[in-house]
Structure formats: C-alpha cells, structure tokens
PDB file of N, CA and C in Angstrom:
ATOM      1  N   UNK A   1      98.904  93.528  70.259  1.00  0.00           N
ATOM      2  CA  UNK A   1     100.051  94.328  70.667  1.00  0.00           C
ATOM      3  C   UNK A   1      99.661  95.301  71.781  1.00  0.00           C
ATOM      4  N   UNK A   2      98.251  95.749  71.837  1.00  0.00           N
ATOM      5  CA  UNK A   2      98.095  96.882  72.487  1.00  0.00           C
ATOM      6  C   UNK A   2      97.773  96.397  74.513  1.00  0.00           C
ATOM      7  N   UNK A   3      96.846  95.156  73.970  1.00  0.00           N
ATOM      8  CA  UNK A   3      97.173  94.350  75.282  1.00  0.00           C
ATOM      9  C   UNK A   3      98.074  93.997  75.902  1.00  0.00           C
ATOM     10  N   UNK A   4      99.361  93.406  75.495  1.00  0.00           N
ATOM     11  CA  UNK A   4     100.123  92.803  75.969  1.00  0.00           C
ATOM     12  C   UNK A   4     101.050  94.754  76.396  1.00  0.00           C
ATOM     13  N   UNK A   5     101.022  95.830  76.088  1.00  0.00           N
ATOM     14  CA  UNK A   5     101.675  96.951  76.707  1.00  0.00           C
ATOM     15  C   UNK A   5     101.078  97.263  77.674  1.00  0.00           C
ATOM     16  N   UNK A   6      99.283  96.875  77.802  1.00  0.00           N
ATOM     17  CA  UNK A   6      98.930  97.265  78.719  1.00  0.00           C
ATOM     18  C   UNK A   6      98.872  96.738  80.386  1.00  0.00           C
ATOM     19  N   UNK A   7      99.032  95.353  79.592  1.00  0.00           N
ATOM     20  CA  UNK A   7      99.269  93.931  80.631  1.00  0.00           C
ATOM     21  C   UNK A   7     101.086  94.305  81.377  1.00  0.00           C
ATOM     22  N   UNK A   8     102.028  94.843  80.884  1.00  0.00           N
ATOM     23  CA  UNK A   8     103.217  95.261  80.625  1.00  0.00           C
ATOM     24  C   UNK A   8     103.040  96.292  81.990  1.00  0.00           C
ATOM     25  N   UNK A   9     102.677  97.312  81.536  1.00  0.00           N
ATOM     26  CA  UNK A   9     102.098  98.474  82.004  1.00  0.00           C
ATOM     27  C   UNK A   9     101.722  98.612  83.546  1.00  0.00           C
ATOM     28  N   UNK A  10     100.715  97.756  83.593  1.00  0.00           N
ATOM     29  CA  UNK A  10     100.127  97.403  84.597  1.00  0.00           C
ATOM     30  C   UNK A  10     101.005  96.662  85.740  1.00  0.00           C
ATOM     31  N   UNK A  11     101.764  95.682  85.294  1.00  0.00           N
ATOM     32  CA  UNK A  11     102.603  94.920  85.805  1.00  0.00           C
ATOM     33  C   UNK A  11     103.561  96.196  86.513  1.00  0.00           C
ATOM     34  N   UNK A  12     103.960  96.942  85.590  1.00  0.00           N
ATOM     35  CA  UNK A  12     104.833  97.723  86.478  1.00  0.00           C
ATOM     36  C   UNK A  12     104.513  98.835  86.847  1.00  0.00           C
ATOM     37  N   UNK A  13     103.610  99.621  87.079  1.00  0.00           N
ATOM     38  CA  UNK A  13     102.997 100.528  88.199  1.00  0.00           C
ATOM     39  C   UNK A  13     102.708  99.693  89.138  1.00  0.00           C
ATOM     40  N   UNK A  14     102.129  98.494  89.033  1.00  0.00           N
ATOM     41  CA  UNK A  14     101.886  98.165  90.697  1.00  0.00           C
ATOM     42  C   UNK A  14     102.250  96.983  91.450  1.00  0.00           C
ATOM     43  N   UNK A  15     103.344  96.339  90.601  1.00  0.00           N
ATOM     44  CA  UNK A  15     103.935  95.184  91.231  1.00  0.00           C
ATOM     45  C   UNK A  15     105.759  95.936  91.233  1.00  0.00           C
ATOM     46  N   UNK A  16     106.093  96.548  90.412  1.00  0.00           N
ATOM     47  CA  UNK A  16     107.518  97.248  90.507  1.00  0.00           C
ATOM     48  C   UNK A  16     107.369  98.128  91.302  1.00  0.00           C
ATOM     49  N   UNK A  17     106.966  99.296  91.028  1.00  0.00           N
ATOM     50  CA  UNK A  17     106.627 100.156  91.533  1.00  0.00           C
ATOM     51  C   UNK A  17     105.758 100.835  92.797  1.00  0.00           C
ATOM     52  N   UNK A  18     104.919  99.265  92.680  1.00  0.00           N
ATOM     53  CA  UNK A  18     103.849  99.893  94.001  1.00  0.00           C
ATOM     54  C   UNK A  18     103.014 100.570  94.484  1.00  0.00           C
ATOM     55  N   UNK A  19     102.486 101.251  92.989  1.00  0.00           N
ATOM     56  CA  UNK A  19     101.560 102.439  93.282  1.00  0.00           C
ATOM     57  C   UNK A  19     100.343 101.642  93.720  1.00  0.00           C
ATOM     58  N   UNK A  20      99.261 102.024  94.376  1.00  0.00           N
ATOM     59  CA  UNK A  20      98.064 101.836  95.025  1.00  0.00           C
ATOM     60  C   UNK A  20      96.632 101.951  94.299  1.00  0.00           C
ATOM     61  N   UNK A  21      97.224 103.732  93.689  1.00  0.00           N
ATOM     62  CA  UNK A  21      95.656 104.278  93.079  1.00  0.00           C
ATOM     63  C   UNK A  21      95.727 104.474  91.460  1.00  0.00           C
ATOM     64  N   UNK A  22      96.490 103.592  91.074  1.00  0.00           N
ATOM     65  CA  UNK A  22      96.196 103.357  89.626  1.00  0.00           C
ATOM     66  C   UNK A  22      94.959 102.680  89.761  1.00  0.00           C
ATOM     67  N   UNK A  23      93.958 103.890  89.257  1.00  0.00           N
ATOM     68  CA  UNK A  23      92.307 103.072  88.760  1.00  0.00           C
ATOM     69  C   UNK A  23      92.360 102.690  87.096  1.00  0.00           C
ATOM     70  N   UNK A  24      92.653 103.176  86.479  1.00  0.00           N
ATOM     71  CA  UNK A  24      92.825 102.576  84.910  1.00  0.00           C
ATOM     72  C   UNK A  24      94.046 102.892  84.109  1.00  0.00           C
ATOM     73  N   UNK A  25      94.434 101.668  83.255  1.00  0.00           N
ATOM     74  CA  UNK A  25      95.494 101.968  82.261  1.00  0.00           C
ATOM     75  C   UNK A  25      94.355 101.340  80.614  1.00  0.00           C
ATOM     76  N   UNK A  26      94.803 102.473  79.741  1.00  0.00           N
ATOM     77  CA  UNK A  26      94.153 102.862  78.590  1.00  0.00           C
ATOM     78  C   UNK A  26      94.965 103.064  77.263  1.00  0.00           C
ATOM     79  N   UNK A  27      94.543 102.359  76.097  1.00  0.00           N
ATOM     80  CA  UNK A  27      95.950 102.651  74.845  1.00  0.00           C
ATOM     81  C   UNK A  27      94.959 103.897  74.764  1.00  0.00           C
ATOM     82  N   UNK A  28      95.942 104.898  73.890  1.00  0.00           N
ATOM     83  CA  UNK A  28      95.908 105.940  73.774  1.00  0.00           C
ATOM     84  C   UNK A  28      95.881 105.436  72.381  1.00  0.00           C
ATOM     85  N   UNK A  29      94.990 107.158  70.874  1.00  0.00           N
ATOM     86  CA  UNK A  29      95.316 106.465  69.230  1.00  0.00           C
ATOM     87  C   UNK A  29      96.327 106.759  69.057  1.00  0.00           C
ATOM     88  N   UNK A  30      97.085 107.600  69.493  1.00  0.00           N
ATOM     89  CA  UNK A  30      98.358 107.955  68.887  1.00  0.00           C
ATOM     90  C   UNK A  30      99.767 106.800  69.241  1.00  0.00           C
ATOM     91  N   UNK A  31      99.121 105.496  70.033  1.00  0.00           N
ATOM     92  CA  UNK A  31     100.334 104.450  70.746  1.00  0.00           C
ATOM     93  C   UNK A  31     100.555 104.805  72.010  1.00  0.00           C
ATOM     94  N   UNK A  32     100.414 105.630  72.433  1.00  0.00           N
ATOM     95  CA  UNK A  32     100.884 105.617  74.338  1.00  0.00           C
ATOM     96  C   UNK A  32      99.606 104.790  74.572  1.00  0.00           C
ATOM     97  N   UNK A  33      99.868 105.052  76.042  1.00  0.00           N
ATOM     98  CA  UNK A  33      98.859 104.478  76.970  1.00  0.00           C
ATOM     99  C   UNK A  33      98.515 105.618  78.076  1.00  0.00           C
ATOM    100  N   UNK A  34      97.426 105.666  78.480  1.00  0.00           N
ATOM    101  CA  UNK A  34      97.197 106.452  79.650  1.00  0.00           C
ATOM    102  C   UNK A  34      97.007 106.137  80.822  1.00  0.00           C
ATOM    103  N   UNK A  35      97.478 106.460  81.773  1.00  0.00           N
ATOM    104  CA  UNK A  35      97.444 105.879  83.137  1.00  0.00           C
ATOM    105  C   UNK A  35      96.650 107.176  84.238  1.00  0.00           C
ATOM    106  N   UNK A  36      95.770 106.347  84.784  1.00  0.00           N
ATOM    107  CA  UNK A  36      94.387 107.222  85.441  1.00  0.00           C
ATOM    108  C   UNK A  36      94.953 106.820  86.715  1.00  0.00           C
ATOM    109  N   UNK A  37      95.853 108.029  87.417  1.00  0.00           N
ATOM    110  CA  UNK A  37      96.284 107.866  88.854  1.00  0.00           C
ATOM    111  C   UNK A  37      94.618 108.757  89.624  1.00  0.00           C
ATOM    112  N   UNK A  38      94.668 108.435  91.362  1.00  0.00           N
ATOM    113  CA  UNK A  38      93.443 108.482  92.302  1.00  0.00           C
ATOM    114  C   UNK A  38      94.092 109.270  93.405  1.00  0.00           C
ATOM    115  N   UNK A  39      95.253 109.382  92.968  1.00  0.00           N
ATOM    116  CA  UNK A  39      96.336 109.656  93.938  1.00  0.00           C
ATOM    117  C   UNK A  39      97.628 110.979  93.055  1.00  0.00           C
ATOM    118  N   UNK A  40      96.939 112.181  93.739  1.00  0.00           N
ATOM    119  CA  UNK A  40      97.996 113.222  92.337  1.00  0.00           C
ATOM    120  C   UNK A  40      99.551 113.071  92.652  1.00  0.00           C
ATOM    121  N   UNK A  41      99.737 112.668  94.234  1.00  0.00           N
ATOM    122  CA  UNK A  41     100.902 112.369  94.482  1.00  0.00           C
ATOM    123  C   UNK A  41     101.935 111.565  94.039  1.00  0.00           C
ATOM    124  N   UNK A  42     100.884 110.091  93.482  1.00  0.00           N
ATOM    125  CA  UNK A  42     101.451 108.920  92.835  1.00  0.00           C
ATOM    126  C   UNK A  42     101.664 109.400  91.565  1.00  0.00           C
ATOM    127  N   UNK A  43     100.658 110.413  90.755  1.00  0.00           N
ATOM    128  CA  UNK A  43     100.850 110.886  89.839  1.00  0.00           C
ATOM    129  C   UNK A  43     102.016 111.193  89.277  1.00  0.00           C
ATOM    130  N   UNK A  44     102.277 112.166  90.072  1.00  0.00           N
ATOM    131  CA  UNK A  44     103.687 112.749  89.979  1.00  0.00           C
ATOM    132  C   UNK A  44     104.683 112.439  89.863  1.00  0.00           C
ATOM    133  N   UNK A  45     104.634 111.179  90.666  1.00  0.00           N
ATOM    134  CA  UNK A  45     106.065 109.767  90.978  1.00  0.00           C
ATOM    135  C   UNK A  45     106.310 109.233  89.842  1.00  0.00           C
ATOM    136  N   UNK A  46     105.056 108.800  89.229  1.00  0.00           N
ATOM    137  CA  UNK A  46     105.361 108.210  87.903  1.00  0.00           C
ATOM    138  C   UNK A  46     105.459 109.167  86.916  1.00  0.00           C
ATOM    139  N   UNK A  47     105.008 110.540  86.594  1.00  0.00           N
ATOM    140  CA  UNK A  47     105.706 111.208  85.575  1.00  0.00           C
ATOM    141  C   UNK A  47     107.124 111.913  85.979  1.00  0.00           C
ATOM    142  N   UNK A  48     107.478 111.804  86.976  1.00  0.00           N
ATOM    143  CA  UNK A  48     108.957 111.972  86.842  1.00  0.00           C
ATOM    144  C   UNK A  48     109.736 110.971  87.083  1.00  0.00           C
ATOM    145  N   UNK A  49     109.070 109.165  87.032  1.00  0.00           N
ATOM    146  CA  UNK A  49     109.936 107.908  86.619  1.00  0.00           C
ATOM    147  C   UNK A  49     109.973 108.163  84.808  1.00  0.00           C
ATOM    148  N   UNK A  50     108.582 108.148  84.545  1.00  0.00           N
ATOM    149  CA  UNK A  50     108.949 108.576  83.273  1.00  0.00           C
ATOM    150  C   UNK A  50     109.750 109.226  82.543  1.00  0.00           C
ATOM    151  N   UNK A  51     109.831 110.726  82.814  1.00  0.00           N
ATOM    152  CA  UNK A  51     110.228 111.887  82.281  1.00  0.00           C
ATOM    153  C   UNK A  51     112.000 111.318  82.416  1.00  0.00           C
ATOM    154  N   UNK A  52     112.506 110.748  83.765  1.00  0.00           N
ATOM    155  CA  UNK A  52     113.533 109.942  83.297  1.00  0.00           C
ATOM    156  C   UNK A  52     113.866 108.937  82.709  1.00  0.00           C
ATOM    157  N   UNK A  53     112.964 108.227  82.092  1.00  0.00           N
ATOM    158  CA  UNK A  53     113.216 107.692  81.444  1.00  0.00           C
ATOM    159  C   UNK A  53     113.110 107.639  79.910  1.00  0.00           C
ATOM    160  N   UNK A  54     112.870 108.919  79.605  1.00  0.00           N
ATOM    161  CA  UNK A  54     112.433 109.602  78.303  1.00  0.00           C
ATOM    162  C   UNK A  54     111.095 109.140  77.394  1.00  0.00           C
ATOM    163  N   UNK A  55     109.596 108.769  78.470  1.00  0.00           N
ATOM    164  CA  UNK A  55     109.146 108.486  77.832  1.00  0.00           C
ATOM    165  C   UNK A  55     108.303 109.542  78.164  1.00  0.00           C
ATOM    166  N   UNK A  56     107.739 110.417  79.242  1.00  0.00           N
ATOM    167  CA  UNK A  56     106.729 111.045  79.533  1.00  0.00           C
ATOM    168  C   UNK A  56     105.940 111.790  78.280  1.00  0.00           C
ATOM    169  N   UNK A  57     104.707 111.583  78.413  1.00  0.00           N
ATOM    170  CA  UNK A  57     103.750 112.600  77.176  1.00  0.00           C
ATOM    171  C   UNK A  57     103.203 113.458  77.908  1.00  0.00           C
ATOM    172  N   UNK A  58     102.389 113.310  79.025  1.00  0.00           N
ATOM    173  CA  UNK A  58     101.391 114.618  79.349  1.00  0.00           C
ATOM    174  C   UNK A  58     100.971 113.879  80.503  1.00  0.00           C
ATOM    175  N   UNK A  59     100.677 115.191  81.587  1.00  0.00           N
ATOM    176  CA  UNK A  59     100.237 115.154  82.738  1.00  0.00           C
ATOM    177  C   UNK A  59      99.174 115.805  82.892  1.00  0.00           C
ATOM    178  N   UNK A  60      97.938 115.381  83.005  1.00  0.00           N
ATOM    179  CA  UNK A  60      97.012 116.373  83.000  1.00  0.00           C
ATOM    180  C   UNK A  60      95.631 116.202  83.804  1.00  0.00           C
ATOM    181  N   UNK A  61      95.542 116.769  84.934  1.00  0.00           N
ATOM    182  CA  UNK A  61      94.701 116.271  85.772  1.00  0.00           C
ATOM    183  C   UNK A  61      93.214 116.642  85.161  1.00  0.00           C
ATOM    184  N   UNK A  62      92.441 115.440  85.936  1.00  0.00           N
ATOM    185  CA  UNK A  62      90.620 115.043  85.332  1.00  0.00           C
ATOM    186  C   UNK A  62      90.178 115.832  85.746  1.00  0.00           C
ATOM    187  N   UNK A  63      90.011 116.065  87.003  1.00  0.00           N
ATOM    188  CA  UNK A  63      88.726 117.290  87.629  1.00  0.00           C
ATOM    189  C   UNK A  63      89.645 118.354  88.096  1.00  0.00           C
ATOM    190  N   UNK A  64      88.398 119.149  89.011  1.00  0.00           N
ATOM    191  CA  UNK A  64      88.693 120.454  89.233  1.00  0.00           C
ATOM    192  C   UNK A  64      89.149 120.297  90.303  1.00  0.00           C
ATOM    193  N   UNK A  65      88.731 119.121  91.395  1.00  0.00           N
ATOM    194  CA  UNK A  65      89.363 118.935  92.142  1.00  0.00           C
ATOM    195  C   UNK A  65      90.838 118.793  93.003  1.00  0.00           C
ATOM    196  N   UNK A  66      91.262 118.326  91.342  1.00  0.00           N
ATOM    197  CA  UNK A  66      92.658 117.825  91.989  1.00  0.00           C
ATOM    198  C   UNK A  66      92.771 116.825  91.932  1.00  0.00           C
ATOM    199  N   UNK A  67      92.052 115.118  92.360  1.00  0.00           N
ATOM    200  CA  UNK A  67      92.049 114.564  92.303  1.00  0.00           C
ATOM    201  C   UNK A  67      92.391 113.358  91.749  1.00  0.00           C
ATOM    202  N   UNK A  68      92.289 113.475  90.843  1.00  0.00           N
ATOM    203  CA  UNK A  68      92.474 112.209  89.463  1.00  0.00           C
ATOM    204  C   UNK A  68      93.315 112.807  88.011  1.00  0.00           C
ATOM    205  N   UNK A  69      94.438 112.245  88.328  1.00  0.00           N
ATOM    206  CA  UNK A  69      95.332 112.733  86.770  1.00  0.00           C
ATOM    207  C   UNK A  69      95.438 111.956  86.346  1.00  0.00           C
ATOM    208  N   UNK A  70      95.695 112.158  84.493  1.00  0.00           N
ATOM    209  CA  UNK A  70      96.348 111.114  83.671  1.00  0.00           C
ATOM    210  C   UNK A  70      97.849 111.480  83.133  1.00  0.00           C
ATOM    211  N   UNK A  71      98.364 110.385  83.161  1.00  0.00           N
ATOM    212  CA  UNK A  71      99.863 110.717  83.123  1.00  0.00           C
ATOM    213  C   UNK A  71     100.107 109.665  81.748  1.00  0.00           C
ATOM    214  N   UNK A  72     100.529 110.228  80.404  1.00  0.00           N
ATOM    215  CA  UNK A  72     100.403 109.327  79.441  1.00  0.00           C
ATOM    216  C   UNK A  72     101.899 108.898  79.412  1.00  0.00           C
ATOM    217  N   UNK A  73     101.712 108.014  78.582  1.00  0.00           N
ATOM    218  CA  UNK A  73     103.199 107.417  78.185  1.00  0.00           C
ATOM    219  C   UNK A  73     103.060 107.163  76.636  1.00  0.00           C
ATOM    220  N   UNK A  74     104.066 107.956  76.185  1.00  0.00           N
ATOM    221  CA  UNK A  74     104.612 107.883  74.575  1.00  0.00           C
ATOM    222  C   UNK A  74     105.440 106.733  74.102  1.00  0.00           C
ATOM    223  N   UNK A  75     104.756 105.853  73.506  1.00  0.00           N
ATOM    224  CA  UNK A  75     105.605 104.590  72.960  1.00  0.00           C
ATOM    225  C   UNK A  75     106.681 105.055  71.540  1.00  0.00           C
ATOM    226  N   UNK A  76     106.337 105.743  70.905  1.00  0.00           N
ATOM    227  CA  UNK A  76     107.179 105.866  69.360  1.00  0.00           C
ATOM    228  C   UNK A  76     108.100 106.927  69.969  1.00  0.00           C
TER     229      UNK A  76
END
C-alpha cells in the first residue's frame, strides 16, 4: 500500500505538476508521505496545492540554509 502512494505521489509532483527538485518522496509512520523539495519555491507551490486541497501536514525546512524543505502530506 505504501508503495503504490508513493509511486502515486511521485507521478504527480513531476509528471502533473512539473516540479523539477523533488529529490525524495518518503512514507511517513503516522501514513503521510514526505516530500523533500531542493527548491523552497517549489516547496511552497505544493503546500499551497495541498493546503487546497485539504491535505497539507507540515512544512518544514532541512537546513539553515533555506534550502531543502519537507512538505508532508496527511493521508487519514
């Protein structure tokens, strides 16, 4: 089950959607998945596709940089 959301997942950040710097998608234990944007801009795009679509969990960037956020998605 957890493959086939992530296979899902994947499919649509970057064949729907088009993002570039998705470097990893990850199940999360609680059922989301996490998505490791390279790009905080793309980041953003997809937590407010999310957030309309009532699934967004958390946005929360990796380094200090700036650089690399994860933007989860809440399945339940």
């Amino acid at each position: 089950k957890g493959r086939a959301i992530i296979k899902k997942m994947y499919d649509l950040v970057t064949k729907q959607l088009k993002f570039k710097t998705v470097e990893d998608i990850q199940p999360l234990k609680d059922g989301g998945v996490a998505f490791i944007f390279g790009d905080k801009a793309e980041a953003s795009k997809f937590a407010a596709y999310l957030k309309k679509a009532g699934a967004l969990g958390k946005v929360v960037p990796l380094r200090r940089d700036g650089k690399r956020t994860m933007v989860s998605l809440k399945t339940k």
